[in-house]
PDB file of N, CA and C in Angstrom:
ATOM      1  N   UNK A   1     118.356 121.394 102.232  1.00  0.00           N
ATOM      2  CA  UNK A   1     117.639 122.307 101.354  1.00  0.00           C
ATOM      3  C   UNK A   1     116.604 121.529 100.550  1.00  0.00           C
ATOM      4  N   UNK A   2     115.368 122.202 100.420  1.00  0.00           N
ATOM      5  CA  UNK A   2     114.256 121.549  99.628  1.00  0.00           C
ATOM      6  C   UNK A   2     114.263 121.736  98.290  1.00  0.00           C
ATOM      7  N   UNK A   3     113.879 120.664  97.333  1.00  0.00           N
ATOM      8  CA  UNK A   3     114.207 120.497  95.765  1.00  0.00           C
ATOM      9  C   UNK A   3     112.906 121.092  95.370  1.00  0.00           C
ATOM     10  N   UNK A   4     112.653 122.340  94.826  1.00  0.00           N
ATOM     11  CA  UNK A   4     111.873 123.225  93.851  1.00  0.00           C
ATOM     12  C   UNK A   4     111.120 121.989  92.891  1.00  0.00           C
ATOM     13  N   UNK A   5     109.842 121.566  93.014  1.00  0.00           N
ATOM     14  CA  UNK A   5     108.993 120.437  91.825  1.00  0.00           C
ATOM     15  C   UNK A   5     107.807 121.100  91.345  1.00  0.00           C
ATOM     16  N   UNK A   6     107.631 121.357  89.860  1.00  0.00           N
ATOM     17  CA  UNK A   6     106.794 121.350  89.340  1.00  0.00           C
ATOM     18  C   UNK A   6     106.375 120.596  88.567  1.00  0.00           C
ATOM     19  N   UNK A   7     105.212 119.890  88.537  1.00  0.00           N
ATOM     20  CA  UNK A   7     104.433 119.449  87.497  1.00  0.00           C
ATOM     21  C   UNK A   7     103.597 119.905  86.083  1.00  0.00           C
ATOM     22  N   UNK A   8     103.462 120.137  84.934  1.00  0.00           N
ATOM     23  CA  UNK A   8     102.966 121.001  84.308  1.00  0.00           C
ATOM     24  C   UNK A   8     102.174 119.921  83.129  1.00  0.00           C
ATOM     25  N   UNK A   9     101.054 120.284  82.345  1.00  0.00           N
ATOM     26  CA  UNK A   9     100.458 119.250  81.482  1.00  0.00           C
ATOM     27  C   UNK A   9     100.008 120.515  80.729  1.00  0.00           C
ATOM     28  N   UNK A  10      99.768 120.157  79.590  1.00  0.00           N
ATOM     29  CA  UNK A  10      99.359 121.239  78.292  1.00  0.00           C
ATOM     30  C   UNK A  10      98.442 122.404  79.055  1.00  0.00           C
ATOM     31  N   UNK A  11      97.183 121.551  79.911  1.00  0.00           N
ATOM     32  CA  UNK A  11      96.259 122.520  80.766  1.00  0.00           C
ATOM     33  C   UNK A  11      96.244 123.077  81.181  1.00  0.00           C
ATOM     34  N   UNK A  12      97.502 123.247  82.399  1.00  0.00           N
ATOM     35  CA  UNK A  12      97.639 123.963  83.507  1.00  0.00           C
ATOM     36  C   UNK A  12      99.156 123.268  84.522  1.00  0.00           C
ATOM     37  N   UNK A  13      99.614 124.364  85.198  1.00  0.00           N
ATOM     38  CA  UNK A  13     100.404 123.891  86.622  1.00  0.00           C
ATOM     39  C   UNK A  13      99.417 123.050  87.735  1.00  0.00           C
ATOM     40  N   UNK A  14     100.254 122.224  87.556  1.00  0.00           N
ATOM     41  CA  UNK A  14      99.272 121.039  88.951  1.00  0.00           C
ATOM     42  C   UNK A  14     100.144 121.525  90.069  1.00  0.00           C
ATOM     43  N   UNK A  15     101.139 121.444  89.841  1.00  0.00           N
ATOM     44  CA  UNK A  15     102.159 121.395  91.090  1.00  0.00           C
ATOM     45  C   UNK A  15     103.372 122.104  90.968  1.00  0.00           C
ATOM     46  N   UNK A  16     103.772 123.154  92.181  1.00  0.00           N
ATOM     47  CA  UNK A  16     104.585 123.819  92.448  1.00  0.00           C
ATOM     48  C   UNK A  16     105.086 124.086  93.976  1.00  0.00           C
ATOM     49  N   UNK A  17     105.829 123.255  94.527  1.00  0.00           N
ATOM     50  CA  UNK A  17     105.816 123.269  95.485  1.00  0.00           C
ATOM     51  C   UNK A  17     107.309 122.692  96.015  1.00  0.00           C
ATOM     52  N   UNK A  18     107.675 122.860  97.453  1.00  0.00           N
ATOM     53  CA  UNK A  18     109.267 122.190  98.008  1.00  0.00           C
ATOM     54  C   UNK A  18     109.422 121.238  98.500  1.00  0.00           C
ATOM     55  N   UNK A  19     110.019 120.003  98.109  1.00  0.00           N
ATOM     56  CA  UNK A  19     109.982 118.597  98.309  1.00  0.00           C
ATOM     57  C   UNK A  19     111.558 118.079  98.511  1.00  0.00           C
ATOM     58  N   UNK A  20     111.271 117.205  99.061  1.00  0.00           N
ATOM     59  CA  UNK A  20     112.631 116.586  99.485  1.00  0.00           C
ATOM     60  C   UNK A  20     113.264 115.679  98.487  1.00  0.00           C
ATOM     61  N   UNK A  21     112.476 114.687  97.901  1.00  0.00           N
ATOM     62  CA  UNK A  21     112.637 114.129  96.650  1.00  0.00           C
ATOM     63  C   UNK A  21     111.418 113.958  96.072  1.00  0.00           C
ATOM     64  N   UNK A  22     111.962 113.583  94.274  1.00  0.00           N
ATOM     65  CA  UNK A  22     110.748 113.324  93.603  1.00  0.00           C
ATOM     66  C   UNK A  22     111.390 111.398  92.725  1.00  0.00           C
ATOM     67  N   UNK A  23     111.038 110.670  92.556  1.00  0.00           N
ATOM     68  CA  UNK A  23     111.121 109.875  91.865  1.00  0.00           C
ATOM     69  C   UNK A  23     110.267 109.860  90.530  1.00  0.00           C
ATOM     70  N   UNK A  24     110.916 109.835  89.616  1.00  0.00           N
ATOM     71  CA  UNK A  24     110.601 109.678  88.435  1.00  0.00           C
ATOM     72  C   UNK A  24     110.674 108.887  87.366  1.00  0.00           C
ATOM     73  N   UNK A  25     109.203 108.074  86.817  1.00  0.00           N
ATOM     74  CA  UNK A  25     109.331 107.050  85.353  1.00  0.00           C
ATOM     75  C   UNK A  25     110.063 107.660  84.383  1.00  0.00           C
ATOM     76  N   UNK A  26     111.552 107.427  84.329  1.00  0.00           N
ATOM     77  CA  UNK A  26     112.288 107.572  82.862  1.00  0.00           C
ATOM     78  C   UNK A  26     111.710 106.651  81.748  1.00  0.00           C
ATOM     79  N   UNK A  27     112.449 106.747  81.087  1.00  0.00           N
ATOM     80  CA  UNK A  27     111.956 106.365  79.825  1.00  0.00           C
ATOM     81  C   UNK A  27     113.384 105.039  79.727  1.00  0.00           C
ATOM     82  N   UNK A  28     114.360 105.345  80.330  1.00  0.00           N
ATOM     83  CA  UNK A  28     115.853 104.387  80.374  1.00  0.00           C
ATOM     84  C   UNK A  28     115.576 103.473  81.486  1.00  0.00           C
ATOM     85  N   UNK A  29     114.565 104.075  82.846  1.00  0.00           N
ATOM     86  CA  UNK A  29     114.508 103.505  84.322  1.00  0.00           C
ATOM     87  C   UNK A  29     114.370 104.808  84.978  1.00  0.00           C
ATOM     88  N   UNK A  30     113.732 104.674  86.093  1.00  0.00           N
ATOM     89  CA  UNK A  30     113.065 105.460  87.082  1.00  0.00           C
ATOM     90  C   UNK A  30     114.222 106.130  87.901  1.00  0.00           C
ATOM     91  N   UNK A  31     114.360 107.345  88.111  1.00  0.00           N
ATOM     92  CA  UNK A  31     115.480 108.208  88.348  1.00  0.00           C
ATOM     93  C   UNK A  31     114.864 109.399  89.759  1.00  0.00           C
ATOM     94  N   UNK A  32     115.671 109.266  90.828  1.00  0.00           N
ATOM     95  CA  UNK A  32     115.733 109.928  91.835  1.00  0.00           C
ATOM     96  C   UNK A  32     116.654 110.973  91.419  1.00  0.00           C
ATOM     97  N   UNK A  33     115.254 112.406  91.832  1.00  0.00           N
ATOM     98  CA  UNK A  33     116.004 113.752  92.175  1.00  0.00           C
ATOM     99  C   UNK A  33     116.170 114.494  93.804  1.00  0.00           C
ATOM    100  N   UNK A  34     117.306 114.696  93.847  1.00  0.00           N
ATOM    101  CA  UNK A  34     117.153 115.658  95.312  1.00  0.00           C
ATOM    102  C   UNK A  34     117.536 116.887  94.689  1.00  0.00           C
ATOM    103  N   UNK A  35     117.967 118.005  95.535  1.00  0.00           N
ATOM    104  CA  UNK A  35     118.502 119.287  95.993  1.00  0.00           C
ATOM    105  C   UNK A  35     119.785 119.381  95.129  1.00  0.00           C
ATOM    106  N   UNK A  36     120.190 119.972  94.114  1.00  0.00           N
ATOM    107  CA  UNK A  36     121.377 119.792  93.818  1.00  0.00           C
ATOM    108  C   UNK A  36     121.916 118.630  93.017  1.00  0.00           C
ATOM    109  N   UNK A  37     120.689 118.181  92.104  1.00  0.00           N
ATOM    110  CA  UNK A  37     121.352 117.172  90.965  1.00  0.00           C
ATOM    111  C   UNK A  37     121.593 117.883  89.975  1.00  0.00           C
ATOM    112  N   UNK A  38     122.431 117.401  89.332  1.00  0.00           N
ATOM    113  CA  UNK A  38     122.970 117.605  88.205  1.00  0.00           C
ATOM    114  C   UNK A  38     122.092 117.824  86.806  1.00  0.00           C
ATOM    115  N   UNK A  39     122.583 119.077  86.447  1.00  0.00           N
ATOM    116  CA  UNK A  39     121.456 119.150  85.246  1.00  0.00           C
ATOM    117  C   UNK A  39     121.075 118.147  84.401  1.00  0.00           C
ATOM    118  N   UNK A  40     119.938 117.735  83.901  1.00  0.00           N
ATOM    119  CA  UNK A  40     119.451 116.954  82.717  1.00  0.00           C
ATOM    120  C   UNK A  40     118.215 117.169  82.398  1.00  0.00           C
ATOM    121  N   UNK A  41     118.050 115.981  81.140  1.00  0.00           N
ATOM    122  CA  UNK A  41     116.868 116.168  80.177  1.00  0.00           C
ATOM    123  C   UNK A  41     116.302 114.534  80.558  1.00  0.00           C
ATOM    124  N   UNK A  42     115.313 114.277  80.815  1.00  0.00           N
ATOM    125  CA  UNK A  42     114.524 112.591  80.128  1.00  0.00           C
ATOM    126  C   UNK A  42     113.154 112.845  79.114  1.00  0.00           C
ATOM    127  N   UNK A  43     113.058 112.071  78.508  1.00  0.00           N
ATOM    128  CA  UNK A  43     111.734 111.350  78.674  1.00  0.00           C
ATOM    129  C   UNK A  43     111.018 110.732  79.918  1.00  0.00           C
ATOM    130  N   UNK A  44     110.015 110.604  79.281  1.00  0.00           N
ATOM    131  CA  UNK A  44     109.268 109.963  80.546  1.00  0.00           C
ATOM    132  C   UNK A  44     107.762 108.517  80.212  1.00  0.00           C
ATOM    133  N   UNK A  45     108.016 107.708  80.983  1.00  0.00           N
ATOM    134  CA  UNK A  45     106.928 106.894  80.041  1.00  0.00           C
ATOM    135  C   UNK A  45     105.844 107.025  81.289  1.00  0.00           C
ATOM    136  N   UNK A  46     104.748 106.201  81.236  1.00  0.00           N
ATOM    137  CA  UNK A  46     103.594 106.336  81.471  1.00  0.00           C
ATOM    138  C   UNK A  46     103.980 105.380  82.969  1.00  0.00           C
ATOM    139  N   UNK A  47     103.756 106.044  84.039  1.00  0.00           N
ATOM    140  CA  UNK A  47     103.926 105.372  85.373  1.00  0.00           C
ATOM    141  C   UNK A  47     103.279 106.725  86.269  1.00  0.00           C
ATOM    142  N   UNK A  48     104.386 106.492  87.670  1.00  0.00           N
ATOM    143  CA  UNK A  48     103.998 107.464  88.851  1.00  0.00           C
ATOM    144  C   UNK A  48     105.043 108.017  88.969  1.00  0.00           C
ATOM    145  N   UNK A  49     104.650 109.388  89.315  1.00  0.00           N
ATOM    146  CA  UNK A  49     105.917 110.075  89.836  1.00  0.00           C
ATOM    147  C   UNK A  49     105.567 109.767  91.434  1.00  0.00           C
ATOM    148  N   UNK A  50     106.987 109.514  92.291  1.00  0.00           N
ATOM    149  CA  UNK A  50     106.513 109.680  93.526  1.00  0.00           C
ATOM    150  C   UNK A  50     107.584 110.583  94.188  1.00  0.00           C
ATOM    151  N   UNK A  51     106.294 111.643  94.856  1.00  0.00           N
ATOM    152  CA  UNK A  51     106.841 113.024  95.648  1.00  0.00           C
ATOM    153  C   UNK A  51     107.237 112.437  97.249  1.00  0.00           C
ATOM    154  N   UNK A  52     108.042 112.747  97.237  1.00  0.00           N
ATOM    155  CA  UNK A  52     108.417 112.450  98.895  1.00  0.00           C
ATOM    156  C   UNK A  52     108.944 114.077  99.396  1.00  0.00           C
ATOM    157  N   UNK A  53     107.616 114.313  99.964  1.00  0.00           N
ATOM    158  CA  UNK A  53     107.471 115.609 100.597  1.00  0.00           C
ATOM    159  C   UNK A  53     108.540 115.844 101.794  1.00  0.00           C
ATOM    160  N   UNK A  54     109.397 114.362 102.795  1.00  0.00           N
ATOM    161  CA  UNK A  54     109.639 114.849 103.350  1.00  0.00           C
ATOM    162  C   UNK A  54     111.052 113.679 103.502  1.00  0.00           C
ATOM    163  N   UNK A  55     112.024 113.655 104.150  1.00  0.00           N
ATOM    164  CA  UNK A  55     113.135 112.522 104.288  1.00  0.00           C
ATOM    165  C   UNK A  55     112.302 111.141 104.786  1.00  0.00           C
ATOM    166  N   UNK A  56     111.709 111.218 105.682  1.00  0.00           N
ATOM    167  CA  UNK A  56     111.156 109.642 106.501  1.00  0.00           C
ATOM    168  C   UNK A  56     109.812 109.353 105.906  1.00  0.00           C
ATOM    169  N   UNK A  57     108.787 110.151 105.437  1.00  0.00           N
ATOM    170  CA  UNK A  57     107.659 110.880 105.099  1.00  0.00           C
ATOM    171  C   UNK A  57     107.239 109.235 103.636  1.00  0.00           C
ATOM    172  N   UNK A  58     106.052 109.161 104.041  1.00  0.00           N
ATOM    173  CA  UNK A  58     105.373 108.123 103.012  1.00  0.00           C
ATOM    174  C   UNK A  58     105.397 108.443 101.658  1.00  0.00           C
ATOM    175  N   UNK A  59     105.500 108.549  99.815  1.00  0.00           N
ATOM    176  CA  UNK A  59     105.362 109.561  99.317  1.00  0.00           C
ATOM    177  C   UNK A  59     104.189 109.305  98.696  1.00  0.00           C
ATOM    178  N   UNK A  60     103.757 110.476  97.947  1.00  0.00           N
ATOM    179  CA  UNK A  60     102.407 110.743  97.423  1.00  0.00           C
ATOM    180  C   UNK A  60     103.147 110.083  96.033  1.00  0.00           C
ATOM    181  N   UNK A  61     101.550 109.302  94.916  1.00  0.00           N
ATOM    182  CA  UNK A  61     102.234 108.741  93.802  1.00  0.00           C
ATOM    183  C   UNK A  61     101.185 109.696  92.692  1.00  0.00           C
ATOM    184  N   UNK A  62     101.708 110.287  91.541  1.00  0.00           N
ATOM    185  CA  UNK A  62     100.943 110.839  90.737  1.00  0.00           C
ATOM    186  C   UNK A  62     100.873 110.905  89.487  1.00  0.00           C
ATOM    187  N   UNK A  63     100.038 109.609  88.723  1.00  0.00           N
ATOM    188  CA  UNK A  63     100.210 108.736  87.584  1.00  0.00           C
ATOM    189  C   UNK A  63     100.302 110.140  86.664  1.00  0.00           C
ATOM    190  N   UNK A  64     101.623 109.293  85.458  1.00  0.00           N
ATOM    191  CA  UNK A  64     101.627 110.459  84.744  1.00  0.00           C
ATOM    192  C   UNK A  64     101.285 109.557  82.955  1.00  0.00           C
ATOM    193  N   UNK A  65     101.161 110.009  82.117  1.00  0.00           N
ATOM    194  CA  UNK A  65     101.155 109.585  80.850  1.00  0.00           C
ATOM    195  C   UNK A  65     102.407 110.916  80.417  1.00  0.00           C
ATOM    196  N   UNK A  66     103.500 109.945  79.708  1.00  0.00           N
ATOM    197  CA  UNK A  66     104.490 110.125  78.660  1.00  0.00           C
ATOM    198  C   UNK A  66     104.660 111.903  78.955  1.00  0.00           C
ATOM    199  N   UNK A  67     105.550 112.427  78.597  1.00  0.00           N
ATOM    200  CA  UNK A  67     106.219 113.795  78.605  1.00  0.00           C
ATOM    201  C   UNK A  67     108.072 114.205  78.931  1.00  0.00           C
ATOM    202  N   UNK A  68     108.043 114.760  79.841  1.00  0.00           N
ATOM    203  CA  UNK A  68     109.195 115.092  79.510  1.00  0.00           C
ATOM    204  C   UNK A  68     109.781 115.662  81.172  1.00  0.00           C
ATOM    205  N   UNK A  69     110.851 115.156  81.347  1.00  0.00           N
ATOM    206  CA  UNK A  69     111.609 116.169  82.759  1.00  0.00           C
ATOM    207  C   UNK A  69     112.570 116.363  82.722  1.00  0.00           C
ATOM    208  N   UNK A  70     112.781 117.614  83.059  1.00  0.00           N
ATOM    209  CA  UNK A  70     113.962 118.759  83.194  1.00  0.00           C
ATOM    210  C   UNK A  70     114.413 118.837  84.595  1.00  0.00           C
ATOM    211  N   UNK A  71     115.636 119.064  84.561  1.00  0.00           N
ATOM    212  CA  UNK A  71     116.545 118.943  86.039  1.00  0.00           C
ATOM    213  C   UNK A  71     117.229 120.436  85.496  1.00  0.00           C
ATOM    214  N   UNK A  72     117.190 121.348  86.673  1.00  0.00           N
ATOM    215  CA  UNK A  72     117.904 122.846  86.429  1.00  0.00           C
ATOM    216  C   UNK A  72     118.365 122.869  87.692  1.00  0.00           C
ATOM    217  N   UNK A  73     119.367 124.139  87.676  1.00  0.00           N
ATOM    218  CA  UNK A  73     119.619 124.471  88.698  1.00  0.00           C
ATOM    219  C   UNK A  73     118.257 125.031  89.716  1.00  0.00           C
ATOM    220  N   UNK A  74     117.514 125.408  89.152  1.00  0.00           N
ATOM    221  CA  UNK A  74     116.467 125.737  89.725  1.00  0.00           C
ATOM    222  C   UNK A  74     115.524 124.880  90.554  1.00  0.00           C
ATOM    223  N   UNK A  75     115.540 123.302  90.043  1.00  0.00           N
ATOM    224  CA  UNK A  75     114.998 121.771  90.239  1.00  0.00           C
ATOM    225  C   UNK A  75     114.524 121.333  89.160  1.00  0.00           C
ATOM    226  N   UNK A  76     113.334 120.718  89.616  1.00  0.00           N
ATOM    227  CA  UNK A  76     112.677 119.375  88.358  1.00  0.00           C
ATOM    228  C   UNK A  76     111.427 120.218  87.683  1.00  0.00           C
ATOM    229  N   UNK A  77     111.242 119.610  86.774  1.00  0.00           N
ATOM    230  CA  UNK A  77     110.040 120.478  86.527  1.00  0.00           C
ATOM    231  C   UNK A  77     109.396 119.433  85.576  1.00  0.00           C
ATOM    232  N   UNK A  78     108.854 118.583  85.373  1.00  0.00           N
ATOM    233  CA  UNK A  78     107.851 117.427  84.546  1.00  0.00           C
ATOM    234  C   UNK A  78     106.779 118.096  83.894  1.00  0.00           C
ATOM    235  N   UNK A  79     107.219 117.859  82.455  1.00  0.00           N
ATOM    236  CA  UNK A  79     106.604 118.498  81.741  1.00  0.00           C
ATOM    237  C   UNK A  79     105.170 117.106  81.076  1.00  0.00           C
ATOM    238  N   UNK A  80     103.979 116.721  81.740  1.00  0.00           N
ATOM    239  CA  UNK A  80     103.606 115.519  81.354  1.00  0.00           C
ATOM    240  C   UNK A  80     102.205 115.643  80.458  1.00  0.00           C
ATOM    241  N   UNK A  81     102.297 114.970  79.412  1.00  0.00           N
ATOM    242  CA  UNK A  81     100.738 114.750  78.514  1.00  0.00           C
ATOM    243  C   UNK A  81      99.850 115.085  79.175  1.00  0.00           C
ATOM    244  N   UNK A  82      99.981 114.219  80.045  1.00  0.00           N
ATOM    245  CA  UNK A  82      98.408 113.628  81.237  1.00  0.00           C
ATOM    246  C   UNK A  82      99.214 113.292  82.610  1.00  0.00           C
ATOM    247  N   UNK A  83      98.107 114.189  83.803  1.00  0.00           N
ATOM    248  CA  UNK A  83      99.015 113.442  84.785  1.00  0.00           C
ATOM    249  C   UNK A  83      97.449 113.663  85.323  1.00  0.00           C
ATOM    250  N   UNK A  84      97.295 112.857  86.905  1.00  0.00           N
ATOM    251  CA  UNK A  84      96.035 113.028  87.971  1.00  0.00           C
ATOM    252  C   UNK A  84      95.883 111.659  88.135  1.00  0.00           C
TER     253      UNK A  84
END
């Protein structure tokens, strides 16, 4: 099953779309989400998120400045200052 990722910045939704994993700059250390993690909250510091659209698949990297990510039952959703 594909993990639900959105990206969001004060401006606008960048990204909404179904991904296999997302890796994410914590603010503790960089934290892998799939399908079915366990709810949580981070921070986030200023790095890349990297989307891995697919299991074998290269991933896309998408610098973010500082914000915030949420893990739901629903998936991830990165709430970031600045991202592009």
């Amino acid at each position: 099953m594909p993990l639900h990722f959105e990206l969001v910045t004060p401006e606008k939704l960048l990204r909404s779309e179904e991904v296999h994993m997302v890796v994410v700059p914590g603010s503790e250390g960089d934290f892998g989400v799939l399908e079915g993690h366990a709810p949580f909250m981070s921070t986030i510091r200023d790095g890349e998120i990297m989307v891995h659209k697919t299991a074998g698949g290269a991933p896309e990297a998408i610098r973010v400045e500082g914000g915030l990510a949420e893990v739901t039952t629903r998936g991830l959703t990165v709430l970031a200052e600045k991202a592009g």
